[in-house]
Protein backbone atom coordinates (compact mmCIF):
# COMPACT_ATOMS: atom_id res chain seq x y z
CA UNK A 1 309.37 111.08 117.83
CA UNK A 2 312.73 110.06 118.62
CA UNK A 3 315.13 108.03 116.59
CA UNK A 4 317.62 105.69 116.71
CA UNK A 5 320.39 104.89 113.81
CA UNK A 6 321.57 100.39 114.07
CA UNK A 7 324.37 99.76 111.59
CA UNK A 8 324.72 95.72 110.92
CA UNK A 9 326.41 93.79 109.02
CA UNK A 10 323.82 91.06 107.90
CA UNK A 11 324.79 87.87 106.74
CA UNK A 12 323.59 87.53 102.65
CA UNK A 13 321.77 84.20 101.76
CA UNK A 14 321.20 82.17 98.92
CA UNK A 15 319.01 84.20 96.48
CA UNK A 16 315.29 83.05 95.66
CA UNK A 17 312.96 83.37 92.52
CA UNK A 18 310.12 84.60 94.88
CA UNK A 19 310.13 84.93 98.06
CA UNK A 20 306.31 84.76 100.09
CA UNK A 21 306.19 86.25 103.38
CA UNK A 22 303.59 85.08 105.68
CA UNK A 23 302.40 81.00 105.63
CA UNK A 24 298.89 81.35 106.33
CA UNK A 25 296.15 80.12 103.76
CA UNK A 26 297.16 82.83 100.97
CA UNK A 27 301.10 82.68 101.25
CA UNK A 28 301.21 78.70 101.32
CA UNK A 29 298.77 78.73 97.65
CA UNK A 30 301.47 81.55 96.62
CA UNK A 31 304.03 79.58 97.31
CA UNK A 32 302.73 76.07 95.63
CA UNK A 33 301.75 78.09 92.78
CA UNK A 34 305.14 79.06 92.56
CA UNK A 35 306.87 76.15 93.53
CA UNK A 36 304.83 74.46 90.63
CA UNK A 37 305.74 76.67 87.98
CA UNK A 38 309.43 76.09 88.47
CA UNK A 39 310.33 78.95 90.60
CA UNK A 40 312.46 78.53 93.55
CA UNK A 41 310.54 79.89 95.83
CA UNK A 42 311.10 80.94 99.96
CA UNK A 43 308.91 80.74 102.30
CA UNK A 44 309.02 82.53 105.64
CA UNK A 45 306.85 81.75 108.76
CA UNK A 46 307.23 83.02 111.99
CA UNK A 47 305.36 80.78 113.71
CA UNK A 48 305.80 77.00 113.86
CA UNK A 49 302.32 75.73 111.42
CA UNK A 50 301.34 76.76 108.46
CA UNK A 51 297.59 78.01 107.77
CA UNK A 52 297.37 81.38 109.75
CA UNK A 53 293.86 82.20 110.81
CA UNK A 54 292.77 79.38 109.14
CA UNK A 55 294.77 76.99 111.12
CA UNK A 56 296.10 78.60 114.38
CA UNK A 57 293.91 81.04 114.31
CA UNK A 58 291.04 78.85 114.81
CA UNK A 59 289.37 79.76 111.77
CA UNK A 60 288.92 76.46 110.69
CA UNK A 61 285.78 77.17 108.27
CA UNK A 62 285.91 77.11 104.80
CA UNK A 63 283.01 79.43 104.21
CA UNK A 64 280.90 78.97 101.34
CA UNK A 65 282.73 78.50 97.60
CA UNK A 66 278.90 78.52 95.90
CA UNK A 67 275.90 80.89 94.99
CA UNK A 68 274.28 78.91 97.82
CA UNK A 69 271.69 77.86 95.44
CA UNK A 70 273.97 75.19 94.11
CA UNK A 71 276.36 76.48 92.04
CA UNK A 72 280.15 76.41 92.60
CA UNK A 73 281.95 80.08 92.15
CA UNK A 74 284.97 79.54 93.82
CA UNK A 75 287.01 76.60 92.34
CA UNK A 76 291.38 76.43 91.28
CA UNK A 77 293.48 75.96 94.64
CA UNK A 78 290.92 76.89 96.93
CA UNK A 79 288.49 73.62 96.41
CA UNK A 80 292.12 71.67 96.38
CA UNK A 81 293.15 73.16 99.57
CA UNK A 82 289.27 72.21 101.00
CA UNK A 83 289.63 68.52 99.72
CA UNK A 84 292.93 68.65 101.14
CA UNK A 85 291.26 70.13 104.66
CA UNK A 86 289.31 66.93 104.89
CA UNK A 87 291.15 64.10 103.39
CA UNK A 88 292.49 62.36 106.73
CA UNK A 89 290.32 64.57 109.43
CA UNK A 90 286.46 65.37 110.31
CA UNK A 91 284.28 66.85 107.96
CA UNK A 92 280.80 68.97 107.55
CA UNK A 93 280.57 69.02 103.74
CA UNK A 94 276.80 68.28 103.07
CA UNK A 95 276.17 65.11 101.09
CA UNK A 96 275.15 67.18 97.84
CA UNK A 97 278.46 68.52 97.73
CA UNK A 98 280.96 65.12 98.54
CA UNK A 99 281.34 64.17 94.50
CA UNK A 100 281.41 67.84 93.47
CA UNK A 101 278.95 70.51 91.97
CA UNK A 102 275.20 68.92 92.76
CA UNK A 103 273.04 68.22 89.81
CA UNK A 104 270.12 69.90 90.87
CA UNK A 105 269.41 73.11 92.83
CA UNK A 106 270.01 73.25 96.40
CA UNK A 107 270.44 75.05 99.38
CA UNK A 108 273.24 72.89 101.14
CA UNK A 109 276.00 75.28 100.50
CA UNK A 110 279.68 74.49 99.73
CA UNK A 111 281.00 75.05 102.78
CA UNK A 112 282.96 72.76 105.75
CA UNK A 113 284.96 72.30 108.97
CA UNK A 114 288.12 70.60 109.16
CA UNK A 115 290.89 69.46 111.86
CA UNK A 116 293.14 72.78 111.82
CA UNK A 117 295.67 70.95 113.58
CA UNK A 118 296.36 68.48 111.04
CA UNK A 119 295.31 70.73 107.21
CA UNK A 120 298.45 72.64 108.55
CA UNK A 121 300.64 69.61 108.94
CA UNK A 122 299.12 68.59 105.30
CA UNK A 123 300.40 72.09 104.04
CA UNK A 124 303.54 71.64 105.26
CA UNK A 125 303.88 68.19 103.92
CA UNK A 126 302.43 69.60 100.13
CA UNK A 127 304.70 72.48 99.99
CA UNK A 128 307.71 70.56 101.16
CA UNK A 129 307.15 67.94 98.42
CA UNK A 130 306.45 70.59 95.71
CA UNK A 131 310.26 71.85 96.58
CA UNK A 132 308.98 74.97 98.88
CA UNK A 133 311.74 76.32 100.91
CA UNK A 134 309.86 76.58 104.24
CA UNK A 135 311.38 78.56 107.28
CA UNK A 136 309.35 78.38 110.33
CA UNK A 137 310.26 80.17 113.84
CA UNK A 138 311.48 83.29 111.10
CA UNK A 139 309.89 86.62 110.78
CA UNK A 140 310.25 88.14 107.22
CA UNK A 141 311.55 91.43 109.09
CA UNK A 142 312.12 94.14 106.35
CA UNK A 143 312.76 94.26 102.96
CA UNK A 144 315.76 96.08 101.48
CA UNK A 145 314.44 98.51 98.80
CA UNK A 146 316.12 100.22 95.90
CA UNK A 147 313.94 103.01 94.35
CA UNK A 148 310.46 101.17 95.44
CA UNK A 149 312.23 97.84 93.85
CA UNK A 150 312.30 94.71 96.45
CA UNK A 151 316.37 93.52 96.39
CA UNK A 152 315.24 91.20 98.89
CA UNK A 153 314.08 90.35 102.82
CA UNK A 154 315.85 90.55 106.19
CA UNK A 155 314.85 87.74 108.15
CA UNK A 156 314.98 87.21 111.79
CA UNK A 157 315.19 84.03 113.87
CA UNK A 158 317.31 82.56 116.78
CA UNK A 159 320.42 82.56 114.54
CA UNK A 160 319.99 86.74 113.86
CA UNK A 161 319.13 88.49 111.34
CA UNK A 162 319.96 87.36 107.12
CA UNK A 163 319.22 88.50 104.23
CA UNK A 164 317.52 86.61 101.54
CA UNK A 165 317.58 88.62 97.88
CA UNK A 166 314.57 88.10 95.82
CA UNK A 167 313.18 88.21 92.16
CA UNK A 168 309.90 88.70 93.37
CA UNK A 169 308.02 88.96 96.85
CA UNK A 170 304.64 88.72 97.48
CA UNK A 171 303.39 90.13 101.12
CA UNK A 172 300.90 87.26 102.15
CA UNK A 173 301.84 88.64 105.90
CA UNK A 174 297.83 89.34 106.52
CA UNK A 175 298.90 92.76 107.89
CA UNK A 176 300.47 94.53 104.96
CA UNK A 177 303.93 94.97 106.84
CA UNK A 178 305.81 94.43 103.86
CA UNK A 179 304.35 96.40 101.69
CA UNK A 180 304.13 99.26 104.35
CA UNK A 181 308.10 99.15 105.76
CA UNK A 182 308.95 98.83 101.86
CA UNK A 183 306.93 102.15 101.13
CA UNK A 184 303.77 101.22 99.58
CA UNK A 185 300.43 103.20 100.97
CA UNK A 186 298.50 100.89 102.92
CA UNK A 187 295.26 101.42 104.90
CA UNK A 188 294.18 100.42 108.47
CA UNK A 189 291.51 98.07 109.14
CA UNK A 190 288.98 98.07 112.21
CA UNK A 191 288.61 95.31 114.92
CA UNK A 192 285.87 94.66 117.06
CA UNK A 193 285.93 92.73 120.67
CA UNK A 194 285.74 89.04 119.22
CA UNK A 195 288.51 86.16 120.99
CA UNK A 196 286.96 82.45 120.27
CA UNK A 197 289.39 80.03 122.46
CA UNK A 198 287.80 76.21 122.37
CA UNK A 199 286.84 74.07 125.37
CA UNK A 200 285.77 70.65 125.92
CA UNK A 201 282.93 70.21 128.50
CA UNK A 202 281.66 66.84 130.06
CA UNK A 203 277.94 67.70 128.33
CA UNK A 204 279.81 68.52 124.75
CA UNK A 205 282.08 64.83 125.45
CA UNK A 206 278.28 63.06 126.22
CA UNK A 207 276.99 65.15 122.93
CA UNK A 208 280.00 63.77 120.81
CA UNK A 209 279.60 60.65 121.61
CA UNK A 210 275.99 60.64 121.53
CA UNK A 211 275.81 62.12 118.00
CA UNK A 212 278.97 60.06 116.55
CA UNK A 213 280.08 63.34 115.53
CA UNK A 214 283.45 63.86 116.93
CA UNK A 215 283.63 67.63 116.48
CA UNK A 216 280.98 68.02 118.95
CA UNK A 217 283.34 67.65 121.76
CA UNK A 218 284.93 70.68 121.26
CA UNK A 219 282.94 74.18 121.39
CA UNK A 220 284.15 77.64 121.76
CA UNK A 221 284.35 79.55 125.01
CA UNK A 222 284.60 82.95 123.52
CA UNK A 223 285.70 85.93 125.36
CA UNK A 224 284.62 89.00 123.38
CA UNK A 225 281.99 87.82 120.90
CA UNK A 226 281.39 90.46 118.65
CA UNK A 227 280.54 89.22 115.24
CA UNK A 228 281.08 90.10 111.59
CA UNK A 229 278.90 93.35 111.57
CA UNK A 230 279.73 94.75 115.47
CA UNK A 231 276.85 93.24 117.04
CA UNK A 232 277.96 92.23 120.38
CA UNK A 233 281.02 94.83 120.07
CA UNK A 234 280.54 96.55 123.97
CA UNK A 235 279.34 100.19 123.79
CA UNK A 236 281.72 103.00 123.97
CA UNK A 237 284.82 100.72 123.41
CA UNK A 238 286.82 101.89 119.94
CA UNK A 239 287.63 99.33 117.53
CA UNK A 240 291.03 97.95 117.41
CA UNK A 241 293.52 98.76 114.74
CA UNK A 242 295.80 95.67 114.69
CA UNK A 243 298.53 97.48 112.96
CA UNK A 244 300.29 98.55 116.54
CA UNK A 245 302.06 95.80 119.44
CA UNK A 246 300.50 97.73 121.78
CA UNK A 247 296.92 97.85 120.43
CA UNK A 248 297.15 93.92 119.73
CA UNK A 249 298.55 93.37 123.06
CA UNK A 250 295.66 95.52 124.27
CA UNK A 251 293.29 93.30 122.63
CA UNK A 252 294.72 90.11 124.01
CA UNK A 253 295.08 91.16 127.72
CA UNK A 254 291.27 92.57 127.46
CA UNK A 255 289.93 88.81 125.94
CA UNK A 256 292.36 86.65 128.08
CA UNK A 257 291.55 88.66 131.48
CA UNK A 258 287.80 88.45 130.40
CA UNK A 259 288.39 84.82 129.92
CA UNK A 260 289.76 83.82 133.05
CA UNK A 261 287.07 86.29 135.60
CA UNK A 262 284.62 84.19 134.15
CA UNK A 263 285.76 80.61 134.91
CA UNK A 264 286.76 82.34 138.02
CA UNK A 265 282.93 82.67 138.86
CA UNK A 266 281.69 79.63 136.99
CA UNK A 267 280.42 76.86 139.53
CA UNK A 268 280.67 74.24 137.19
CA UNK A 269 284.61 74.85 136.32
CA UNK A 270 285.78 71.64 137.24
CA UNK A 271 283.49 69.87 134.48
CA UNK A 272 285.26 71.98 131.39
CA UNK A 273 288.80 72.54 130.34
CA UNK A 274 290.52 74.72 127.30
CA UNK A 275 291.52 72.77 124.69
CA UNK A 276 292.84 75.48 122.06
CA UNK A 277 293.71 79.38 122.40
CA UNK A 278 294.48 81.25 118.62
CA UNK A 279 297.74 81.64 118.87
CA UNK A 280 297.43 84.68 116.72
CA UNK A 281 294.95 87.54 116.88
CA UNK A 282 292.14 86.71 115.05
CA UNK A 283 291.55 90.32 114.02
CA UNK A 284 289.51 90.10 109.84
CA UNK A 285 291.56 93.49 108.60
CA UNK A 286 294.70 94.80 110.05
CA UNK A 287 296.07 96.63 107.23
CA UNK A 288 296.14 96.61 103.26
CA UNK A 289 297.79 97.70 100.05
CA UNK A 290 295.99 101.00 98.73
CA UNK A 291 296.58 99.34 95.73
CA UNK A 292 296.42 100.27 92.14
CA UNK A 293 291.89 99.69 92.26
CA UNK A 294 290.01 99.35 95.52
CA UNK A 295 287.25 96.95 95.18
CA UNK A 296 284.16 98.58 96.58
CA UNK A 297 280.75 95.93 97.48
CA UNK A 298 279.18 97.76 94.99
CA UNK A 299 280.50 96.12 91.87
CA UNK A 300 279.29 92.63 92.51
CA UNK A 301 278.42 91.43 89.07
CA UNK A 302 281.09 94.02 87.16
CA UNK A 303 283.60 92.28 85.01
CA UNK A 304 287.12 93.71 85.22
CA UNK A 305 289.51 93.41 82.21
CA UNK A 306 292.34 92.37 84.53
CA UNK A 307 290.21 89.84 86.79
CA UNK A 308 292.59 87.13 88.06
CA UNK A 309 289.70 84.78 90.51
CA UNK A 310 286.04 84.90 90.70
CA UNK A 311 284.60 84.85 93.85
CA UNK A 312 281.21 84.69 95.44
CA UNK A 313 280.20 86.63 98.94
CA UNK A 314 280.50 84.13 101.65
CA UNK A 315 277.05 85.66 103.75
CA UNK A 316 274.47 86.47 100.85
CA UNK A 317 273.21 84.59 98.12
CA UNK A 318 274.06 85.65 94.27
CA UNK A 319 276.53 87.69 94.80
CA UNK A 320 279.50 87.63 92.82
CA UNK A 321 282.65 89.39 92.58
CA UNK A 322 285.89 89.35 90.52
CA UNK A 323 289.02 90.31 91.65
CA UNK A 324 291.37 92.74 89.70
CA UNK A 325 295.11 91.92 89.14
CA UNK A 326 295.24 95.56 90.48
CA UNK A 327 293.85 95.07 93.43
CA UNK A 328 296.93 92.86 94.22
CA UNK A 329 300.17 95.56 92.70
CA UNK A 330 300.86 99.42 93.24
CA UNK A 331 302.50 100.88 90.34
CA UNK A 332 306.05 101.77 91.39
CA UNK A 333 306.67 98.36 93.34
CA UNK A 334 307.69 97.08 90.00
CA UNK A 335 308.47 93.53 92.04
CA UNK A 336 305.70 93.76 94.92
CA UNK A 337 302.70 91.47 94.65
CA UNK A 338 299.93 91.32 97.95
CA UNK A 339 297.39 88.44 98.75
CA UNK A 340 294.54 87.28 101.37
CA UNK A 341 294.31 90.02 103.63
CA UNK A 342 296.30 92.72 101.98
CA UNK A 343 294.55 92.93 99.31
CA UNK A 344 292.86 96.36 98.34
CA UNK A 345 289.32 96.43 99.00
CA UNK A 346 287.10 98.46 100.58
CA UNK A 347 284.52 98.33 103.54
CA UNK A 348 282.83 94.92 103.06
CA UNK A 349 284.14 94.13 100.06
CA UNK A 350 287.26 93.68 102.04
CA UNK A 351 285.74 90.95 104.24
CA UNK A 352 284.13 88.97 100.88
CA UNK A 353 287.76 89.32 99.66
CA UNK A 354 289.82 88.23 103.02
CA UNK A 355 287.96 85.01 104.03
CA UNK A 356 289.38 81.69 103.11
CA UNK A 357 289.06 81.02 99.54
CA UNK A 358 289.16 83.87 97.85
CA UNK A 359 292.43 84.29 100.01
CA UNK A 360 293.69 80.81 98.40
CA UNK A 361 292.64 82.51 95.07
CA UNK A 362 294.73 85.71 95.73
CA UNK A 363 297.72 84.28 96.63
CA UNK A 364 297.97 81.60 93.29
CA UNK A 365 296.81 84.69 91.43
CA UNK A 366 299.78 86.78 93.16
CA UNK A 367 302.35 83.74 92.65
CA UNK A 368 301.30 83.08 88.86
CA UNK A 369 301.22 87.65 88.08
CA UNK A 370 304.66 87.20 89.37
CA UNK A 371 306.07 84.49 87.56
CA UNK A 372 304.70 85.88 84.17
CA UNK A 373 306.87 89.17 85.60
CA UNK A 374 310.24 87.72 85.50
CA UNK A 375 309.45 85.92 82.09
CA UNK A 376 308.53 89.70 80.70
CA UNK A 377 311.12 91.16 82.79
CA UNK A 378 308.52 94.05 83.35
CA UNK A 379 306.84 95.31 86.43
CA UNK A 380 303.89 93.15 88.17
CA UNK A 381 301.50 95.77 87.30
CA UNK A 382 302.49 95.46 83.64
CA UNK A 383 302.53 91.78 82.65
CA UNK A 384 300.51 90.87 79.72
CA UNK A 385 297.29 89.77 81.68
CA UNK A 386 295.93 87.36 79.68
CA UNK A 387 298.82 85.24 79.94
CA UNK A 388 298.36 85.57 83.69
CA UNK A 389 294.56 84.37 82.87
CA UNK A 390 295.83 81.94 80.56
CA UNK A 391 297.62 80.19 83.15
CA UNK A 392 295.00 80.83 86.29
CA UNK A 393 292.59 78.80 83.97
CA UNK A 394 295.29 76.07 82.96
CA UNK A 395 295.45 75.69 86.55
CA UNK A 396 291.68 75.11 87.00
CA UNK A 397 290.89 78.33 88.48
CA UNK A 398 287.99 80.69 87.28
CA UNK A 399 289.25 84.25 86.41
CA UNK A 400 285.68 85.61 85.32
CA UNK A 401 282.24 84.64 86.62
CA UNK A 402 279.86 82.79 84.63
CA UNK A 403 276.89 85.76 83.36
CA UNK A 404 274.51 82.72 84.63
CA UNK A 405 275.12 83.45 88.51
CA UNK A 406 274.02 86.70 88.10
CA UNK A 407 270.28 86.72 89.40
CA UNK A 408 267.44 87.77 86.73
CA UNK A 409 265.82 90.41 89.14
CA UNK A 410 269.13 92.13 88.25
CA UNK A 411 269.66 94.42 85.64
CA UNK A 412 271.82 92.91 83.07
CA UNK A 413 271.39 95.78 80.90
CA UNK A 414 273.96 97.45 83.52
CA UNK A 415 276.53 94.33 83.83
CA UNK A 416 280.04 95.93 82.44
CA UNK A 417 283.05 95.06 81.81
CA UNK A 418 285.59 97.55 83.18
CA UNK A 419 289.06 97.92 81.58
CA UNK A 420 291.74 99.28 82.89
């Protein structure tokens, strides 16, 4: 491949304690986290809301935080951030779940829709009042690196590039670019052929209305609709690997084209408009840290030493999962830190890890491991964890699943706890 050598002189900014790179639903809880332990903290967006998938992306679901028998798993920043979803906007939390944790057993999971619109207006307005530095329209473009040590990030925006030097940096960028361009391993994810624009339709308006319900007047108008597993994915087309412009770019053209040839032979186009296109890809797994442990879906019910959030599998009930500090570091980024979507899991462990809460959970767990860093002065990977533990809990988030979730037709006999 060829090469080319660019020599600039970059312009050097005000320094930051920690410095989060990506806004979606993992860097905004790093970056409160943060911002609420007294670091002075920088965060870089390169779009103009906050939320990522979870906002522009039209992922507006938080997916079940519960056992779905009942019994809350997920809890710290990710139920805030859920209250927070609903506060002012619509809302499809069942009734057992509006005044918390239900008494009894029941099926109604923890789970709900919000306006994605307005939670990432609400983000914006919580980070900027817990003293976030928030730059929007400004891609967090490389870091500088000295001997696998983060000096800092070169940013780019319509004033050029700048340089902002760093204590700490945690890649929240839900495609592992930082941690890649500084070095780190990383692995590629797999796509399939799913694009999930919304519409409004005269028969959705009549249903809104009809119901009271005002979310009803929007529905998607998907063009690939491949789901979770594959199913739907067309036959003979590879996935898409979403680390590449011209694979994403790909991937758009093939949705919006498909899109557009079937309005062009719909009959009934002039009763139904588009209301909302992601304005992101809305690919599950780009790319990851190979980090320093790979959670695998085997070791549901495994405690881990170094967990820093307990987390449930969104799709089946029972299953639950902790999440090792390690997961989030690689030894030799003494200053590196990954959340959400970076994180290093494996197979379909990575999807129970990437969705929506336990992404909220990685990212305060990130921001609190790196805070506990510069207090040590040691690497990430080396901070005394139960002081990182210490504080998750402090902050009402559970680092270790209660042995109660774990269903009796189990063996308990093989439950572990594995140290590092």
């Amino acid at each position: 491949m060829k090469t080319v050598s660019w020599g600039l002189d970059i312009p050097e900014k005000e320094g930051f304690d920690l410095i989060v790179c990506g806004g979606g639903i993992a860097g905004c809880a790093a970056a409160l986290s943060g911002a609420r332990m007294g670091r002075r903290v920088l965060l870089l967006e390169k779009s103009t809301l906050l939320g990522g998938l979870a906002t522009i992306g039209l992922v507006n679901y938080f997916v079940p935080m519960c056992n779905h028998r009942g019994r809350q798993v997920c809890r710290g920043m990710a139920e805030e951030f859920l209250r927070l979803s609903i506060r002012y906007g619509y809302s499809t939390l069942p009734d057992a779940w509006k005044d918390g944790e239900p008494q009894e057993p029941t099926s109604a999971c923890y789970q709900t829709e919000y306006d994605p619109w307005l939670f990432a207006m609400q983000l914006a307005e919580l980070l900027d009042d817990a003293g976030v530095e928030i730059l929007f329209d400004c891609t967090a473009a490389h870091p500088l690196t000295e001997g696998g040590r983060i000096a800092g990030i070169v940013t780019d925006s319509t004033a050029g590039f700048a340089f902002y030097p760093a204590k700490q940096v945690i890649d929240a960028t839900g495609d592992g670019g930082i941690a890649a361009k500084a070095g780190a391993p990383t692995v590629d994810g797999r796509n399939y052929f799913s694009y999930f624009p919304r519409e409004i339709t005269l028969d959705s308006c009549r249903a809104a209305v009809e119901s009271g319900k005002i979310n009803r007047a929007v529905r998607t108008s998907p063009g690939g609709a491949a789901n979770l597993y594959g199913g739907g994915h067309p036959e003979g087309m590879p996935c898409y690997v979403g680390a590449s412009a011209e694979v994403t770019s790909r991937y758009l053209l093939d949705n919006q084209r498909l899109i557009v040839a079937r309005r062009r032979e719909d009959p009934g186009r002039d009763q139904r408009e588009l209301v909302s296109v992601p304005m992101m890809p809305q690919f599950r797994t780009i790319r990851r840290l190979a980090g320093d442990y790979t959670l695998r879906e085997d070791e549901a019910y495994i405690h881990f030493d170094d967990s820093v959030a307990a987390i449930n599998d969104f799709d089946r009930a029972d299953y639950v999962y902790e999440v090792p500090l390690r997961c989030l570091t690689r030894r030799g980024f003494p200053n590196l830190t990954v959340s959400g979507r970076c994180a290093s899991a494996d197979g379909y462990a990575w999807d129970v890890v990437r969705v929506i809460p336990p992404a909220i959970l990685t990212g305060q767990a990130a921001a609190v491991a790196a805070a506990r860093a510069m207090d040590e002065g040691c690497a990430v990977s080396d901070v005394p964890i139960r002081a990182v533990q210490e504080e998750l809990e402090r902050q009402g988030a559970g680092v270790h699943f209660d042995d109660s979730l774990v269903p009796a037709s189990f063996d308990r006999a093989a439950m572990r706890v594995q140290k590092r």
